[in-house]
Protein backbone atom coordinates (compact mmCIF):
# COMPACT_ATOMS: atom_id res chain seq x y z
CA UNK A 1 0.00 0.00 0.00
CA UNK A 2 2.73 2.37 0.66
CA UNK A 3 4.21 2.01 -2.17
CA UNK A 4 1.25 2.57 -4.38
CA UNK A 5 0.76 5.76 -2.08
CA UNK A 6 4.49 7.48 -3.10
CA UNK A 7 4.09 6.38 -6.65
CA UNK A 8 0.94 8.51 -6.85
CA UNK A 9 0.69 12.74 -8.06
CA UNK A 10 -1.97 13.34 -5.38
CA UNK A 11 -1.50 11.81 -2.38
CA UNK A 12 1.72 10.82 0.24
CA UNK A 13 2.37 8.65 2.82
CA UNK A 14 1.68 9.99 6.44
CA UNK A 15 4.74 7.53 8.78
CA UNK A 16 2.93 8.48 12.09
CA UNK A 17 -0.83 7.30 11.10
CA UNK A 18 0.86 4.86 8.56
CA UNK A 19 -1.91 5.87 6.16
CA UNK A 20 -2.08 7.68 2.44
CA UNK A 21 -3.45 10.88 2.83
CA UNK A 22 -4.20 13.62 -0.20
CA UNK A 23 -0.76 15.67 -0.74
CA UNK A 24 1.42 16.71 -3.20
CA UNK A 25 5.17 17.84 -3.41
CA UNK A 26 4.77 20.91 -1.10
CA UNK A 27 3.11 19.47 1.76
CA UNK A 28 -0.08 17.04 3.29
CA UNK A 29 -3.68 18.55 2.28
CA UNK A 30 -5.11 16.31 5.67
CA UNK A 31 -3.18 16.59 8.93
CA UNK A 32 -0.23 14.56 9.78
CA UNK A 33 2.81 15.41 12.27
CA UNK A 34 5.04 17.67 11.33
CA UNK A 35 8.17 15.94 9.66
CA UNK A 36 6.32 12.85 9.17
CA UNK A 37 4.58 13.28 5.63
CA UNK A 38 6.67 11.59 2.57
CA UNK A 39 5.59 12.49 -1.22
CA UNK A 40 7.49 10.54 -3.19
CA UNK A 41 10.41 7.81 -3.01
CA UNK A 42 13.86 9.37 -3.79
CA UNK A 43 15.39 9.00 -6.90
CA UNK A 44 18.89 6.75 -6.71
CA UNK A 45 20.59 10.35 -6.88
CA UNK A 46 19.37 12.35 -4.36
CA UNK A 47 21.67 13.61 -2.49
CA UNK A 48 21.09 16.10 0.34
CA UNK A 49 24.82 16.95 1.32
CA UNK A 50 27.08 19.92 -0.93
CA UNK A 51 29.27 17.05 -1.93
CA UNK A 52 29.34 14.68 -4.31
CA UNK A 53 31.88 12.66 -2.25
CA UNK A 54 29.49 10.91 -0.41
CA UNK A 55 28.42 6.75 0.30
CA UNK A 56 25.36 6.09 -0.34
CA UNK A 57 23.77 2.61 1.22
CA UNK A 58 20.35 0.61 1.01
CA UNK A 59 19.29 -1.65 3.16
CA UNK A 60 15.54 -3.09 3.62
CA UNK A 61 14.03 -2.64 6.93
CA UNK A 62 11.33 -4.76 7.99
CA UNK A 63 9.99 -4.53 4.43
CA UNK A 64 10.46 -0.91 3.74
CA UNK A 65 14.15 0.64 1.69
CA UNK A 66 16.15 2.77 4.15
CA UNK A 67 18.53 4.92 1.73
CA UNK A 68 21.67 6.35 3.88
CA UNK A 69 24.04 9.06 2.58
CA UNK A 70 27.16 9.96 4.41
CA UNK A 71 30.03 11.91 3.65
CA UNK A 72 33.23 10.11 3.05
């Protein structure tokens, strides 16, 4: 289901009700806790830091991809 949810244009994934709520890029349209909304899944370059010397790892956690980037 949550999958389905970040694939979608109108909608995101809400991590503290663990439910798809309407949303788009800039924000939830339905309330969810601040810093816990997710519109979209990351594309295999995003990269947060001002570096691009950086290690990037995937792991699957209990079903779900965690992505990790960290300076090297």
């Amino acid at each position: 289901m949550q999958e389905s949810c970040l694939n979608s244009k109108v909608c995101g994934w809400c991590w503290n009700t663990k439910t798809c709520i309407p949303g788009n890029e800039k924000g939830p349209l339905a309330p969810c806790l601040r810093g816990r909304y997710e519109f979209g899944s990351p594309k295999n370059t995003f990269n947060p830091l001002n570096t691009d010397n950086v290690k990037i790892t995937r792991s699957n956690v209990q079903g779900a991809q965690l992505t990790t980037i960290t300076p090297n």
